[in-house]
Protein backbone atom coordinates (compact mmCIF):
# COMPACT_ATOMS: atom_id res chain seq x y z
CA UNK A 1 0.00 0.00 0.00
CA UNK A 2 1.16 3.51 -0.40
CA UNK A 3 1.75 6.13 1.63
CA UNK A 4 -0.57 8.50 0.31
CA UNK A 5 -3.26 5.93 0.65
CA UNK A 6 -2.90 5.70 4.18
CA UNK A 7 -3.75 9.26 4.98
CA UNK A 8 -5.37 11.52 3.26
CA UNK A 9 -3.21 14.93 4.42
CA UNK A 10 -0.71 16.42 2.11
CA UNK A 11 2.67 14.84 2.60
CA UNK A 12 5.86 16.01 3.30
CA UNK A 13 9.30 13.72 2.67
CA UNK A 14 12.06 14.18 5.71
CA UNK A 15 15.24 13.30 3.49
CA UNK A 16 16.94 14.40 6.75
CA UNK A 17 15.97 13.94 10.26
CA UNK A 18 14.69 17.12 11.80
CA UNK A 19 14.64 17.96 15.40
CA UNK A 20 12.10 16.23 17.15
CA UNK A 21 11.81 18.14 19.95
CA UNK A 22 10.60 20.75 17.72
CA UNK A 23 7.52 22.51 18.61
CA UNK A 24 5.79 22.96 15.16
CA UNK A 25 7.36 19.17 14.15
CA UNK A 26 5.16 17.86 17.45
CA UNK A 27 1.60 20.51 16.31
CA UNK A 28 0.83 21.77 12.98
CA UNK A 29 2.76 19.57 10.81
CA UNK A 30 1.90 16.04 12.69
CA UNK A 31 -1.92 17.40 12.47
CA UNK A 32 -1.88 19.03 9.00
CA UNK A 33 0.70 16.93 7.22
CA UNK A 34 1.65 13.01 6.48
CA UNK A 35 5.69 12.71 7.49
CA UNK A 36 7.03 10.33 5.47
CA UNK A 37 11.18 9.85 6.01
CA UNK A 38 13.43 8.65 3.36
CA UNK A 39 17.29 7.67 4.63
CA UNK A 40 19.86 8.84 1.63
CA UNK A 41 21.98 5.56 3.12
CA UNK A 42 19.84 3.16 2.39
CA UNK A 43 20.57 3.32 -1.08
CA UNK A 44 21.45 5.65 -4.55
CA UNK A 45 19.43 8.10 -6.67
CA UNK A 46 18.03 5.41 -8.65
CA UNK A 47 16.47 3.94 -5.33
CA UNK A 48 15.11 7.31 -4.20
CA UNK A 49 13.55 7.82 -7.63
CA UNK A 50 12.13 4.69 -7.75
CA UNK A 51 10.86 5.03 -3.87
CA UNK A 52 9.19 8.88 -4.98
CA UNK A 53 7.34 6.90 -7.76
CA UNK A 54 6.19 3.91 -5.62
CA UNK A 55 4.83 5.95 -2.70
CA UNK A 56 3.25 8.99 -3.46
CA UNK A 57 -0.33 9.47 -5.01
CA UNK A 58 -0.33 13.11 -6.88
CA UNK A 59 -4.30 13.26 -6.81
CA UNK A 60 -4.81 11.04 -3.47
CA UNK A 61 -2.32 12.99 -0.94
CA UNK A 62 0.65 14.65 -3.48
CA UNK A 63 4.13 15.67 -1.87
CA UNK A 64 3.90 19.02 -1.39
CA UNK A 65 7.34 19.98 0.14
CA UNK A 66 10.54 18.48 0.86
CA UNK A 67 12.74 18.81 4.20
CA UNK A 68 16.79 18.89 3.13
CA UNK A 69 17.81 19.63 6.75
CA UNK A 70 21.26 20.76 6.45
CA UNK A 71 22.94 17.41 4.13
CA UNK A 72 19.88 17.76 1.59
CA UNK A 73 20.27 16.28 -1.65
CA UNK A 74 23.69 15.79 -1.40
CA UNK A 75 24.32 12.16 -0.92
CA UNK A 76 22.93 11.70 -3.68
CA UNK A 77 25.63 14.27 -6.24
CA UNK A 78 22.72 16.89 -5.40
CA UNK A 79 19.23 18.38 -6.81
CA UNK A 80 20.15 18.46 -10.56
CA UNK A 81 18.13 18.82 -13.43
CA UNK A 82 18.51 15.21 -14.48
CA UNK A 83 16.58 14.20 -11.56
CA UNK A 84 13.67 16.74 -11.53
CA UNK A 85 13.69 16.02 -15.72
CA UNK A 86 12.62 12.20 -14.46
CA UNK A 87 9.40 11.04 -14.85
CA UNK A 88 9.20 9.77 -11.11
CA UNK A 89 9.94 12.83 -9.35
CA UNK A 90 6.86 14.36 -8.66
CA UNK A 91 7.58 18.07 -9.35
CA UNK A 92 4.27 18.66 -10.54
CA UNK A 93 2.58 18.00 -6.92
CA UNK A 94 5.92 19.41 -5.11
CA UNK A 95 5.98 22.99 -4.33
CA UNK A 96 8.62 23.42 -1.76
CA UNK A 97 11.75 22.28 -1.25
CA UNK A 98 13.33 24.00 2.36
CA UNK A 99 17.00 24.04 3.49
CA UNK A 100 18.36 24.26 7.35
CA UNK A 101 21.41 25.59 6.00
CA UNK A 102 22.31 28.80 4.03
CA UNK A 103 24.49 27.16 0.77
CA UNK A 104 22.96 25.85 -1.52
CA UNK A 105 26.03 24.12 -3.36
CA UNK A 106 24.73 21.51 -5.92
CA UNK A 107 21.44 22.52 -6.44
CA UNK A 108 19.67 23.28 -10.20
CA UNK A 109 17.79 26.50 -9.87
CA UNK A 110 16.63 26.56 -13.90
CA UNK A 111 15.41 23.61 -12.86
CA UNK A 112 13.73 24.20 -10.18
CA UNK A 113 12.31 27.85 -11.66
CA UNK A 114 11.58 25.30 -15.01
CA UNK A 115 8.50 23.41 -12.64
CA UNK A 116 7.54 26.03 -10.72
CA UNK A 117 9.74 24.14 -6.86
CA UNK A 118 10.13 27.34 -4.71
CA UNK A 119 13.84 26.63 -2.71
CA UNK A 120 14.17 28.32 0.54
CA UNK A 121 17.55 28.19 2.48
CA UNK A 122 18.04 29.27 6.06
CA UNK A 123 18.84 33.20 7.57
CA UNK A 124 18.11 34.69 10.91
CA UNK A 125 17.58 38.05 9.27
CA UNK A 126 14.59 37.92 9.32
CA UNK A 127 13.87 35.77 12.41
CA UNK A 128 12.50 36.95 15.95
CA UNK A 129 15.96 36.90 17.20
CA UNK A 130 17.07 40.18 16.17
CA UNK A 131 18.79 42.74 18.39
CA UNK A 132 20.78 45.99 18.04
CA UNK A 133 23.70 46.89 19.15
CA UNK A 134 24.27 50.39 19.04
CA UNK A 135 22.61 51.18 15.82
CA UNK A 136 23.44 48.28 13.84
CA UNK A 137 20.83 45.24 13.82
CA UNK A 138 22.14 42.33 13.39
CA UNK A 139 21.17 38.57 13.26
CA UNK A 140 20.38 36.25 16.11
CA UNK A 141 21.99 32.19 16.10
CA UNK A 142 23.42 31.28 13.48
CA UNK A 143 25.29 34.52 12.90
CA UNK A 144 26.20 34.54 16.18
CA UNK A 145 27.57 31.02 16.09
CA UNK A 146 29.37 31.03 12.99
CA UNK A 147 31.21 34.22 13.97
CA UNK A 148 32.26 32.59 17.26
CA UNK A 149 34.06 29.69 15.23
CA UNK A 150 35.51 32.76 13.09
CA UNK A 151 37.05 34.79 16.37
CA UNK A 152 38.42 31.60 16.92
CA UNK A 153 40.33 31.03 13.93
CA UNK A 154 41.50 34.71 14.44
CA UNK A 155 42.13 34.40 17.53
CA UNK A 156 44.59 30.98 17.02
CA UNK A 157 46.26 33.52 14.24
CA UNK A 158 47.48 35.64 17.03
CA UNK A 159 47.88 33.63 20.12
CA UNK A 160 48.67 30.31 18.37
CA UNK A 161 47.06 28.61 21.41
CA UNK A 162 46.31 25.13 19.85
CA UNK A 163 49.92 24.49 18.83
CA UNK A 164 51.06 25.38 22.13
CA UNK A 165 48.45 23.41 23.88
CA UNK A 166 49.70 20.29 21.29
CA UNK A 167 53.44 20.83 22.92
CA UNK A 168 52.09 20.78 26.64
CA UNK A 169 49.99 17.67 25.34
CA UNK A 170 53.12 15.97 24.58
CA UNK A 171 55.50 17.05 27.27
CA UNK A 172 52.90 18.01 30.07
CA UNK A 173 55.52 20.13 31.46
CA UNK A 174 55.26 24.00 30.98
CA UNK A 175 58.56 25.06 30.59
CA UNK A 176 59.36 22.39 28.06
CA UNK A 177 56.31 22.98 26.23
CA UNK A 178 57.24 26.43 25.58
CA UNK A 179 60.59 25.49 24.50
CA UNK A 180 59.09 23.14 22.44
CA UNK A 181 57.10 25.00 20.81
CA UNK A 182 59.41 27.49 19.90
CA UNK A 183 61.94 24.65 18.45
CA UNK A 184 64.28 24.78 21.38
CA UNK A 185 65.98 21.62 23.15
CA UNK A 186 62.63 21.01 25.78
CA UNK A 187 65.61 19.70 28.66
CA UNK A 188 67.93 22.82 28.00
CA UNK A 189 67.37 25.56 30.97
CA UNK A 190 67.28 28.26 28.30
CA UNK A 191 63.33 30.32 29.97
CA UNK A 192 61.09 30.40 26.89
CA UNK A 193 58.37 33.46 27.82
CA UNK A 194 55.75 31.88 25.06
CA UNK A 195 56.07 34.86 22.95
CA UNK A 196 58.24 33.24 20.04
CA UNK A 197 57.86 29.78 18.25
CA UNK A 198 59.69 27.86 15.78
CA UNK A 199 58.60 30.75 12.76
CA UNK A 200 56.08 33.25 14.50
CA UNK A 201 56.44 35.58 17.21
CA UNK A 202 53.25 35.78 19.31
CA UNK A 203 51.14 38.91 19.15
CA UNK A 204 47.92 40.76 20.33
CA UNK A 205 45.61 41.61 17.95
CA UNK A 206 44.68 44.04 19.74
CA UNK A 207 44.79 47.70 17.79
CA UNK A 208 45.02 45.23 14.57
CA UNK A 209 43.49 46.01 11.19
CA UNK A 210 40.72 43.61 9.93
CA UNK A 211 39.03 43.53 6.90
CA UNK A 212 35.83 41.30 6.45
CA UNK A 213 35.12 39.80 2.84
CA UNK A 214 31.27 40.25 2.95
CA UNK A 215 28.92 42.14 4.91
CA UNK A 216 25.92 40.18 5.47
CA UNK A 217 24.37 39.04 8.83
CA UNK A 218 27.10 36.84 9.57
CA UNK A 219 30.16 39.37 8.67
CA UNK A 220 28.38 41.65 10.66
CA UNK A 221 28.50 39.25 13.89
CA UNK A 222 32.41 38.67 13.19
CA UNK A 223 33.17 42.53 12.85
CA UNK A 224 31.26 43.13 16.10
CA UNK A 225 33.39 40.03 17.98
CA UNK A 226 36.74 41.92 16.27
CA UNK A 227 35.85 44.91 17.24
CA UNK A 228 34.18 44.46 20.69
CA UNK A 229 36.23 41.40 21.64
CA UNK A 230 39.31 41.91 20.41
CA UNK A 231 39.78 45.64 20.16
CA UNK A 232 40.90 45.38 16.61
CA UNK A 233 40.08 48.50 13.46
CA UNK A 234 37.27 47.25 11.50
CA UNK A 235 37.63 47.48 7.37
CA UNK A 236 34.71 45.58 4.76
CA UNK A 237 34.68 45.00 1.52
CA UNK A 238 31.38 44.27 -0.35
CA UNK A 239 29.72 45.63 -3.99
CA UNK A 240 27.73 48.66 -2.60
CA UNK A 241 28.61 50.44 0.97
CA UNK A 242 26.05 49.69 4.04
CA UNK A 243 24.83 52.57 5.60
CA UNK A 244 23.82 51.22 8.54
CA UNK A 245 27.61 50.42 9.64
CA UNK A 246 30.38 52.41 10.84
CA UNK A 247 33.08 50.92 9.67
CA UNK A 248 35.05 51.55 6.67
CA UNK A 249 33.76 50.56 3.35
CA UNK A 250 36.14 49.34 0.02
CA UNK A 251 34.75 48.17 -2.65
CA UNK A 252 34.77 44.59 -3.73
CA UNK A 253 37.02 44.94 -7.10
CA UNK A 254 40.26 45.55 -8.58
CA UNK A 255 40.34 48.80 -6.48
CA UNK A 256 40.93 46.78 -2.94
CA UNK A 257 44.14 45.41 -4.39
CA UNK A 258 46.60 48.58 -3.58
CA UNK A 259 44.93 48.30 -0.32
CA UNK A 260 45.23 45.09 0.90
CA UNK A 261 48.65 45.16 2.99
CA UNK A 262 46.88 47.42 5.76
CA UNK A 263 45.16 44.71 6.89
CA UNK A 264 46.61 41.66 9.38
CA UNK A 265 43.38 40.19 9.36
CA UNK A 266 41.17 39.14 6.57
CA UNK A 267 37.76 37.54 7.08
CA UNK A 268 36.03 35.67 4.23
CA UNK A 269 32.03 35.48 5.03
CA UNK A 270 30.96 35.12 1.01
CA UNK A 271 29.31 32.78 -0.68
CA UNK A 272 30.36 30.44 -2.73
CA UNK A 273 29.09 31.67 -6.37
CA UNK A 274 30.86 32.15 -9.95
CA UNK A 275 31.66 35.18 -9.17
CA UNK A 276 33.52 34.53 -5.87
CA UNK A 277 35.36 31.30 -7.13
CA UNK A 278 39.06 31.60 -7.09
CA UNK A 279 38.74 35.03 -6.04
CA UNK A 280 41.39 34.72 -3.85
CA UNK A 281 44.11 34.02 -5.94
CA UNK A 282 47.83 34.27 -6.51
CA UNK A 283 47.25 37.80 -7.45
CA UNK A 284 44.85 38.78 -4.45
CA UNK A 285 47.74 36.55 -2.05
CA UNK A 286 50.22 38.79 -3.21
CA UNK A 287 49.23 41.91 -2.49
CA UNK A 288 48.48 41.32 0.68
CA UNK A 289 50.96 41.46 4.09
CA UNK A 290 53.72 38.75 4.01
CA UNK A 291 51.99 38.56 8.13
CA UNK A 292 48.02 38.38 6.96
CA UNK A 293 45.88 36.02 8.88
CA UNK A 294 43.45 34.67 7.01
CA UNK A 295 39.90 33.04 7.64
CA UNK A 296 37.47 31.23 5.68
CA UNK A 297 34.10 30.45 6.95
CA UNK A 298 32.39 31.48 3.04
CA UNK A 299 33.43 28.24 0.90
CA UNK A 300 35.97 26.59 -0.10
CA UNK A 301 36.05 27.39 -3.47
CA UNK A 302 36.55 31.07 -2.76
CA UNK A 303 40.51 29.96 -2.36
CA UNK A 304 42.56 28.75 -5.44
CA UNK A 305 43.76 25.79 -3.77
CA UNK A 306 47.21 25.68 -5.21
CA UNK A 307 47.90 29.49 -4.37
CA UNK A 308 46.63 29.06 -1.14
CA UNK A 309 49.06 25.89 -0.53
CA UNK A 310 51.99 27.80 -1.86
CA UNK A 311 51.24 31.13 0.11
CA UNK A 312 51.25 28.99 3.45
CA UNK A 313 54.18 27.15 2.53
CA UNK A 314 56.45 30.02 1.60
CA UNK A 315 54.83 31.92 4.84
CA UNK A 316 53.57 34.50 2.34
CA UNK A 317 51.12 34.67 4.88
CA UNK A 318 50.90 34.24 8.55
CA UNK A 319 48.01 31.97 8.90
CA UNK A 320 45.30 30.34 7.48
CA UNK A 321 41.96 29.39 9.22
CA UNK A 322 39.49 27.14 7.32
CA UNK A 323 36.16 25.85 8.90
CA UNK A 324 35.33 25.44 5.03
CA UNK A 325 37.88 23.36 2.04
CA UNK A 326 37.90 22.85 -1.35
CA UNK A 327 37.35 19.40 -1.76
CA UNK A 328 34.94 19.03 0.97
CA UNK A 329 33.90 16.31 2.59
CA UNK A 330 37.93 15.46 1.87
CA UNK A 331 40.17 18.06 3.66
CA UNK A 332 44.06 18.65 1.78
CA UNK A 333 46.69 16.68 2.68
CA UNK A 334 48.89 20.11 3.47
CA UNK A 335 46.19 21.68 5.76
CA UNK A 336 46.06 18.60 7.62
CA UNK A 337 49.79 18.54 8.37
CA UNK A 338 50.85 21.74 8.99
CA UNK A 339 50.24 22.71 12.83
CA UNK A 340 51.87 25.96 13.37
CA UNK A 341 50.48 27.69 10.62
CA UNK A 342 46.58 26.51 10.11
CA UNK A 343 43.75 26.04 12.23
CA UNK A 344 41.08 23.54 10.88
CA UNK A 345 37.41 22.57 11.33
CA UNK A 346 34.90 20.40 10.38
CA UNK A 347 32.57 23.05 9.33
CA UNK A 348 31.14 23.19 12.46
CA UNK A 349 30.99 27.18 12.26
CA UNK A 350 26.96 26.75 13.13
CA UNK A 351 26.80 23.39 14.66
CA UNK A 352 25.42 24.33 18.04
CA UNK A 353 22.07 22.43 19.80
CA UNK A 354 20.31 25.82 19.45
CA UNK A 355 21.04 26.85 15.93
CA UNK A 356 19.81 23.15 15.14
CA UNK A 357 16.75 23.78 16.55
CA UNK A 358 16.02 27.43 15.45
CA UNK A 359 16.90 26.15 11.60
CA UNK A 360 14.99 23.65 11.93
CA UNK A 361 11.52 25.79 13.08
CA UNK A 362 12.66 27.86 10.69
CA UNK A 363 12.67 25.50 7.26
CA UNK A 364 9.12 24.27 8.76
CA UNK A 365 7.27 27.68 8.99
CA UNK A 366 8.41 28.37 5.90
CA UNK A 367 6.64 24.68 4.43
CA UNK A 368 3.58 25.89 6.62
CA UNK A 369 3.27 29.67 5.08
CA UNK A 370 3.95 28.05 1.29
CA UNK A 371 1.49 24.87 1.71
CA UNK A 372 -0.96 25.59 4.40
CA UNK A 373 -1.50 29.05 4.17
CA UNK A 374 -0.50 29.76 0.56
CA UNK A 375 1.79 32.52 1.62
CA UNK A 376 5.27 33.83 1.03
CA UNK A 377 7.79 31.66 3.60
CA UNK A 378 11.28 33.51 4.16
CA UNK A 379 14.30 33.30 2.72
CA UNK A 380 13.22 31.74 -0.81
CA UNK A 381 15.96 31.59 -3.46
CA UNK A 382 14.10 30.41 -6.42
């Protein structure tokens, strides 16, 4: 028997697990909705096309929206047109598809725009966790989140904290570990002060310049952390200026080059578009301070991986902080092994209990507004 034959509500497919604590998850779509769940690992696209045609009745109880959670479609080598163009996808019954996360890498939008599928993606913009500070309003979780994993990246620039803590790890003996980490002989009485290692000398970044690649809700968060937490100047660099800042404005072109050696600190909150790929290049790498720090929290493909690798190698540049890569899932060999110079992570920059949740009540209201009440949801890309 199929699903739609079982219940006579409108259906919605969970190709990832939501949060089931979730207040809407546990009212209005258990009451309004048939939840149907569909695991990615229990087999290929073939299966899940072949599982869409199988189980859903367009006139009995059609799919009406899909739930991508924060993985989506991309077990499966994403939502391409290939697999919309097949007959048993049901895009003529299907008129949501929603998104926990903000990309949305690997995805067809003339597709999508071809059958009428409205895609929404995640923001706290315009969520009910808004506040000001001073006079800028800025985002609630997720930007606060993700900028936290940023000040960290900046922070490990500076400080170097991890590869000291690595040296302790291994001697568990202060002293040594400071000699350690600054390449010294860890049983020699020479007094290490932790303010030089084997190629960096320590520093504050305090009174710092930092310029922030992109000024949406997330850059925003990071220049307020930079600023407010670490005392440092605050620089951004976007297409048009934002008036609702106060910090200094360049424009994102070939004008920023003769500018970029002010800054010890460069942010990169974009997203991961045509436009944006490779932008940081061999070129852009150059021109910038032979001590830069850099962070990426935008995508991986912003970097030109063989520039990048060269520039950390040659200590072009002071550091590099990735909680995004190239190649992801696979991280490069030579960010893996170098410790003193990059700080890594699992793109994690949002993975906190809360942001789960709030993306998650977020990618439902916006099914309920589109299917139920035949309104705009938020956040819709195509």
């Amino acid at each position: 028997m199929k699903f739609a034959e079982m219940d006579p509500k409108p259906a919605i497919l969970f190709i990832s697990k939501p949060e089931l604590t979730s207040k809407l998850y546990n009212t209005t779509i258990k009451d309004h909705f048939q939840i149907i769940h569909y695991d990615f690992a229990t087999g290929d696209r073939e299966s899940f096309l072949d599982f869409l045609k199988d189980n859903f009745d367009p006139q009995l109880a059609p799919l009406t929206a899909i739930y991508g959670g924060f993985p989506a479609f991309h077990p499966i080598g994403g939502l391409t047109a290939e697999l919309l163009d097949d007959s048993r996808f049901p895009k003529n019954s299907l008129k949501c598809i929603v998104l926990c996360s903000r990309g949305v890498n690997g995805i067809d939008f003339e597709a999508l725009k071809k059958y009428k599928v409205k895609l929404y993606n995640y923001t706290d913009e315009e969520g009910p966790a808004t506040e000001c500070v001073g006079a800028i309003e800025i985002p609630g979780l997720v930007g606060n989140d993700v900028a936290d994993c940023a000040l960290w990246h900046v922070i490990e620039g500076y400080r170097k904290f991890s590869y000291q803590q690595l040296h302790l790890r291994k001697t568990g003996h202060t002293l040594e570990a400071r000699r350690s980490a600054a390449g010294e002989d860890t049983k020699s009485t020479k007094f290490m002060f932790g303010e030089s290692l084997k190629s960096y000398d320590v520093k504050s970044p305090k009174g710092q310049k930092g310029l922030i690649l992109g000024l949406g809700g997330i850059g925003k968060q990071i220049a307020l952390k930079l600023q407010y937490g670490l005392g440092m100047e605050i620089h951004y660099a976007k297409r048009t200026p934002d008036s609702t800042v106060p910090w200094t404005f360049h424009a994102l072109d070939q004008t920023l080059y003769p500018k970029l050696k002010e800054f010890t600190t460069i942010v990169v909150a974009l997203p991961g578009t045509p436009e944006t790929k490779h932008l940081i290049d061999s070129r852009f790498l150059h021109a910038c301070a032979r001590d830069v720090i850099f962070v990426n929290i935008g995508r991986g493909v912003i970097f030109e991986p063989t520039a990048l690798e060269q520039a950390i190698e040659s200590t072009q540049i002071r550091h590099f902080g990735g909680d995004v890569f190239y190649h992801e899932p696979d991280v490069e060999k030579w960010l893996l092994a170098n410790d003193e110079s990059v700080t890594i992570t699992p793109h994690i920059g949002s993975g906190t209990k809360g942001n789960y949740y709030q993306s998650c009540e977020f990618a439902l209201t916006n099914i309920i507004q589109e299917v139920l009440e035949k309104s705009e949801g938020h956040s819709r890309v195509v």
